[in-house]
N, C-alpha and C. Protein backbone atom coordinates (compact mmCIF):
# COMPACT_ATOMS: atom_id res chain seq x y z
N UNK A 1 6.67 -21.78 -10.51
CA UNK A 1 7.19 -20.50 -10.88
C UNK A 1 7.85 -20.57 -12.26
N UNK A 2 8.64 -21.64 -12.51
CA UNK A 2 9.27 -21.91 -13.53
C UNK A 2 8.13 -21.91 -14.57
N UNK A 3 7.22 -23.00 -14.86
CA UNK A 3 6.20 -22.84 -15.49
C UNK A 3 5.71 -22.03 -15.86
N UNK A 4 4.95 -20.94 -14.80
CA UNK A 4 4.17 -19.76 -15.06
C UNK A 4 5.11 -18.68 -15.92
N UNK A 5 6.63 -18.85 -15.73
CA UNK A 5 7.73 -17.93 -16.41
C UNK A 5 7.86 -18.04 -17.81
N UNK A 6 7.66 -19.13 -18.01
CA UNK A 6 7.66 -20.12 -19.22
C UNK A 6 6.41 -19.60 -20.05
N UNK A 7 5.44 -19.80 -19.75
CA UNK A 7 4.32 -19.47 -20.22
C UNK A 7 4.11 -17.87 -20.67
N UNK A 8 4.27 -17.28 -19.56
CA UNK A 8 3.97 -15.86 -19.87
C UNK A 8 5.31 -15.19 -20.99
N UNK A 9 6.29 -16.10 -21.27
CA UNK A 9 7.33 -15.66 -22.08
C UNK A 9 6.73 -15.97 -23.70
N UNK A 10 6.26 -17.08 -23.57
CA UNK A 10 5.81 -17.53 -24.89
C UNK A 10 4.21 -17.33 -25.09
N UNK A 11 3.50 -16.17 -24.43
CA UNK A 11 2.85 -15.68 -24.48
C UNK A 11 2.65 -15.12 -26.16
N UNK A 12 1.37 -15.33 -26.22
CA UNK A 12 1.67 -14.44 -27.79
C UNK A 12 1.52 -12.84 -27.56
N UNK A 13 2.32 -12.23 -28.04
CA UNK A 13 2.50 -10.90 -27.78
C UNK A 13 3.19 -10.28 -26.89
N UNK A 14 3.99 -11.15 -26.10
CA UNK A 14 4.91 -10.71 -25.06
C UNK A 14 5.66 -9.92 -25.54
N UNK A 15 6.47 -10.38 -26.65
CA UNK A 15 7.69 -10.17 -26.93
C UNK A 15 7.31 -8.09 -27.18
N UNK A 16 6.47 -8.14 -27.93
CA UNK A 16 5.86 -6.82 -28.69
C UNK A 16 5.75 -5.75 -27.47
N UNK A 17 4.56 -6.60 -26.56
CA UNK A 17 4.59 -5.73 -25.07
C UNK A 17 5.70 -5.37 -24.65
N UNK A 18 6.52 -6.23 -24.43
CA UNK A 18 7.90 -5.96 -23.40
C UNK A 18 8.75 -4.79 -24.52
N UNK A 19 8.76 -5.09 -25.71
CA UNK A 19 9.62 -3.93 -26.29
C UNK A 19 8.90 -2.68 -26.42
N UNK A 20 7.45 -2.70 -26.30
CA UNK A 20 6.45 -1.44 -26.38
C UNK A 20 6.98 -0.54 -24.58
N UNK A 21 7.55 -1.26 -23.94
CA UNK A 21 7.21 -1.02 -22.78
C UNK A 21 8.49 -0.14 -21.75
N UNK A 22 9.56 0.00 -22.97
CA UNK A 22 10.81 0.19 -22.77
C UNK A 22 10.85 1.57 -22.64
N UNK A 23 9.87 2.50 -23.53
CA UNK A 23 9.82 3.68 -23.61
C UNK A 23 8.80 4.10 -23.13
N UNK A 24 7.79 3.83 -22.40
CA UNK A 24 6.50 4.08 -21.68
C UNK A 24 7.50 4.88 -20.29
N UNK A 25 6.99 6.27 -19.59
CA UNK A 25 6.96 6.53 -18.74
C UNK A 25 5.98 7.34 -18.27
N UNK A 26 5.52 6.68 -16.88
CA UNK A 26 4.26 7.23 -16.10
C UNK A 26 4.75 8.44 -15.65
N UNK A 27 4.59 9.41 -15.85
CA UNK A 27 4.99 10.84 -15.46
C UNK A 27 4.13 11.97 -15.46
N UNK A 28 2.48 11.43 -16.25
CA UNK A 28 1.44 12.80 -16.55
C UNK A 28 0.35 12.27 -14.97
N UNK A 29 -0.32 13.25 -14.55
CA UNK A 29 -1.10 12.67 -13.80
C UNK A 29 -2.49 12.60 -14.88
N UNK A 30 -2.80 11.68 -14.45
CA UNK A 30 -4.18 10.96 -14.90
C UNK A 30 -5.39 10.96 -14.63
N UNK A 31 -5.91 12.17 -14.78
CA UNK A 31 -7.42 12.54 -13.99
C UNK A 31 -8.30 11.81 -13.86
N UNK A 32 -8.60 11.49 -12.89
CA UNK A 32 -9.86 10.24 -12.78
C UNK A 32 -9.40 9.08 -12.64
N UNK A 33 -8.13 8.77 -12.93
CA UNK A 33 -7.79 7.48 -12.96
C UNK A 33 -6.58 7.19 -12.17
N UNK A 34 -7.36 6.33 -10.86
CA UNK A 34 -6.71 5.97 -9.61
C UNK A 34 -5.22 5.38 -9.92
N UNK A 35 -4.22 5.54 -9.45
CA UNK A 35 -3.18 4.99 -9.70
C UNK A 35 -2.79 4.51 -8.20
N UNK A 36 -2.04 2.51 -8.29
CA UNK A 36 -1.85 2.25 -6.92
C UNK A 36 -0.88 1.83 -7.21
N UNK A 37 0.44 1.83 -6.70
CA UNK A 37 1.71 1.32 -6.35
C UNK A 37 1.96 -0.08 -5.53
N UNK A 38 2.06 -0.74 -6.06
CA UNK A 38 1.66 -1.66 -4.78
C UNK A 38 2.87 -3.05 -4.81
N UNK A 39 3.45 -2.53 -3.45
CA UNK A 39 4.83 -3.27 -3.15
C UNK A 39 5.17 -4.66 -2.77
N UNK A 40 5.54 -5.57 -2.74
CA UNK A 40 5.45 -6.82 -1.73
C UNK A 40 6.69 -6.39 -0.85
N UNK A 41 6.50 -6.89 0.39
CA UNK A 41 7.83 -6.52 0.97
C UNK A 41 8.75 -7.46 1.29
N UNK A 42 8.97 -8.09 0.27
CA UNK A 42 9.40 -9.21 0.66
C UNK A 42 10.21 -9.88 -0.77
N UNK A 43 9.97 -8.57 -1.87
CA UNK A 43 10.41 -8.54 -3.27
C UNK A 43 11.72 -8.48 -3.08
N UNK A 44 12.82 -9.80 -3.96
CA UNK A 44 13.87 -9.82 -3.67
C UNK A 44 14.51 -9.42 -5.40
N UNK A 45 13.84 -9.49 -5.79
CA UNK A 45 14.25 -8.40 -7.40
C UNK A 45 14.33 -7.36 -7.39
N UNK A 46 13.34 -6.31 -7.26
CA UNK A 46 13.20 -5.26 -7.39
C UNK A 46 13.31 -4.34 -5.83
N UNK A 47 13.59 -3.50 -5.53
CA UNK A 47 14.14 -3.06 -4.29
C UNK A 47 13.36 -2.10 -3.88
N UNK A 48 12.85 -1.80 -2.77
CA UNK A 48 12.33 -1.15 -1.72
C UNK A 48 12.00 0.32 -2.54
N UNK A 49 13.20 0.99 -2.76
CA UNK A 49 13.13 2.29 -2.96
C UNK A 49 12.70 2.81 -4.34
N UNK A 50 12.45 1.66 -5.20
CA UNK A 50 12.10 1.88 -6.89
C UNK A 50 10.12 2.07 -6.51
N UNK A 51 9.71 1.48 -5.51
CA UNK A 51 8.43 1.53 -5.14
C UNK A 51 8.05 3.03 -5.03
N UNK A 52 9.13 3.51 -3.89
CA UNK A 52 8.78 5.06 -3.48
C UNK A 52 8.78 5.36 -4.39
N UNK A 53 9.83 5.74 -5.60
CA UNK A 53 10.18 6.39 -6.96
C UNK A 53 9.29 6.57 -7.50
N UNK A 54 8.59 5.44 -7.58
CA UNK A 54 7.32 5.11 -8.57
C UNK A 54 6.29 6.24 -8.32
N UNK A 55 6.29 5.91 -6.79
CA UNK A 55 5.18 7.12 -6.19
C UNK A 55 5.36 8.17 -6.53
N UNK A 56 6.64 8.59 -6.23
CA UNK A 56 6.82 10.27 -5.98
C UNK A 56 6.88 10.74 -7.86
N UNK A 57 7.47 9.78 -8.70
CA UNK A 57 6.94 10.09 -10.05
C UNK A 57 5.82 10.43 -10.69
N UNK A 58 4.87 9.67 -10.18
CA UNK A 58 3.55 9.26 -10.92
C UNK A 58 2.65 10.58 -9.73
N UNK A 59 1.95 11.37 -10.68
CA UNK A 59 1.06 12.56 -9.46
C UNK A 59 -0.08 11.33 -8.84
N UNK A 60 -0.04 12.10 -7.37
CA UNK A 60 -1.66 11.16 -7.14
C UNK A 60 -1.41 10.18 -6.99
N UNK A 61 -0.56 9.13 -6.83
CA UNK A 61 -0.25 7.77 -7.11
C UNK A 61 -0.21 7.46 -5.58
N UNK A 62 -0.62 6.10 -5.25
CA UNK A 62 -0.73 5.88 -3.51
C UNK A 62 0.60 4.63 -3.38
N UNK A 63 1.05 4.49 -2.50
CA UNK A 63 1.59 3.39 -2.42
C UNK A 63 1.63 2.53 -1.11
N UNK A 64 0.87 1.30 -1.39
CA UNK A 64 0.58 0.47 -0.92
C UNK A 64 1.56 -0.93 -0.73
N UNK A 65 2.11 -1.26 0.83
CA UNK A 65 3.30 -1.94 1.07
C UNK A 65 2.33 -3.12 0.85
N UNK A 66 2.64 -4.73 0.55
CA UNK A 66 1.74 -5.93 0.54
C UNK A 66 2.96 -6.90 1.57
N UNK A 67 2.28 -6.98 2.67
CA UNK A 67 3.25 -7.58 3.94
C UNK A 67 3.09 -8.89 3.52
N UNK A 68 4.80 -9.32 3.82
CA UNK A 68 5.16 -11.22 3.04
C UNK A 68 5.01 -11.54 1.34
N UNK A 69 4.65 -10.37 1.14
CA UNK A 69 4.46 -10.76 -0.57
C UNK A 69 5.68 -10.56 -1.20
N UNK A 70 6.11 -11.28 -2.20
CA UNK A 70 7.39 -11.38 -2.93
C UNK A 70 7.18 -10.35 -4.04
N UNK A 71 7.77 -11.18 -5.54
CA UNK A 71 7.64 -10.11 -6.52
C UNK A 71 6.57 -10.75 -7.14
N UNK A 72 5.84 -11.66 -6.84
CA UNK A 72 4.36 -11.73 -8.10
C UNK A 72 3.28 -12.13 -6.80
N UNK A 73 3.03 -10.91 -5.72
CA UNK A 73 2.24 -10.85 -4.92
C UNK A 73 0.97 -11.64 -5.04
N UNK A 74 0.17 -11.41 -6.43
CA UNK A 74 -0.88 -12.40 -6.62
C UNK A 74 -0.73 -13.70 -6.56
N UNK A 75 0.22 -14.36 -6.50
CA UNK A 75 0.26 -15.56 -6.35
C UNK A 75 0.59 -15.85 -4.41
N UNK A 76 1.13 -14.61 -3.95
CA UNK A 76 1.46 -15.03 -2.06
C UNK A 76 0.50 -15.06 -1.86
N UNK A 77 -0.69 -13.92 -2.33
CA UNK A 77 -1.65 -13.58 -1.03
C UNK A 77 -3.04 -12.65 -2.09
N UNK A 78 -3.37 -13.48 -3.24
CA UNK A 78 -4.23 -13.27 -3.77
C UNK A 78 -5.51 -11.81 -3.24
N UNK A 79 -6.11 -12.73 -2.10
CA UNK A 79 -7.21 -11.93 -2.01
C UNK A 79 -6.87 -10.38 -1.29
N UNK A 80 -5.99 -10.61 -0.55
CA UNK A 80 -5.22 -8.91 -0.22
C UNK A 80 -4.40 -8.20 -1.44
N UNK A 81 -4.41 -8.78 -2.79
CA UNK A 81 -4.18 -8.17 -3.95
C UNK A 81 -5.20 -7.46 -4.76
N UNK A 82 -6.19 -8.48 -4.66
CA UNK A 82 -7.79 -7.84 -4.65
C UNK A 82 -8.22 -6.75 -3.74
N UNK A 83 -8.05 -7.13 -2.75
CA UNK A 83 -8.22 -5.80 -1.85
C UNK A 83 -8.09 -4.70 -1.84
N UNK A 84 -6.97 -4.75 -2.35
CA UNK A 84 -5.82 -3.33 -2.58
C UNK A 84 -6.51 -3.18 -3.86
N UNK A 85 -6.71 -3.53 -5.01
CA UNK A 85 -7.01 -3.19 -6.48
C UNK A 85 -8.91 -2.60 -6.03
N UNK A 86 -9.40 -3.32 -5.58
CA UNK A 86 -10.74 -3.12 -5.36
C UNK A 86 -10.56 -1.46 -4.24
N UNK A 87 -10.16 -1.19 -3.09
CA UNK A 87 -9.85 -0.35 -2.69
C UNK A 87 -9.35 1.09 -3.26
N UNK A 88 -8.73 0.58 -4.01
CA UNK A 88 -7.76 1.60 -5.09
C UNK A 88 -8.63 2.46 -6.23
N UNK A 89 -9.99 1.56 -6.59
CA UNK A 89 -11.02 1.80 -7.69
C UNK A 89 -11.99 2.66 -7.11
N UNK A 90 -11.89 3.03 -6.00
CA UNK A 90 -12.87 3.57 -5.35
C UNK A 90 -13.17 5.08 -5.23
């Protein structure tokens, strides 16, 4: 975890993303383009109810709980991350 933290910090272009990203809010709905919410429940950073938020912000937006998954779900339970993304495209 440490590693992968490490890495994606000294990412080239992180720094740019993360400050591009401060003023981004999802708030228009997006015609055609599926939007999925998708929670771990088991995320001990970010809290339960910022998930709903997300939803009830974003029009159209689904939200999808990911059971035992923490906060970087792709790494608990990969192929039910796929699932959900592949599902979501549909």
């Amino acid at each position: 975890m440490v590693a992968e933290t490490l890495a994606l910090a000294g990412a080239t272009g992180f720094g740019a993303t993360l400050r591009a990203g401060v003023t981004v809010r999802f708030t228009d709905d997006l015609p055609g383009l599926p939007v999925t919410v998708a929670w771990g429940t088991q995320d001990r950073l970010l809290v339960r109810r910022q998930g709903v938020r997300a939803k009830t912000i974003i029009p159209h937006a689904r939200l999808v709980r990911l059971p035992g998954c923490g906060h970087v779900p792709m790494n608990d339970d990969p192929a039910l991350v796929a699932r959900v993304i592949l599902d979501g495209s549909r």
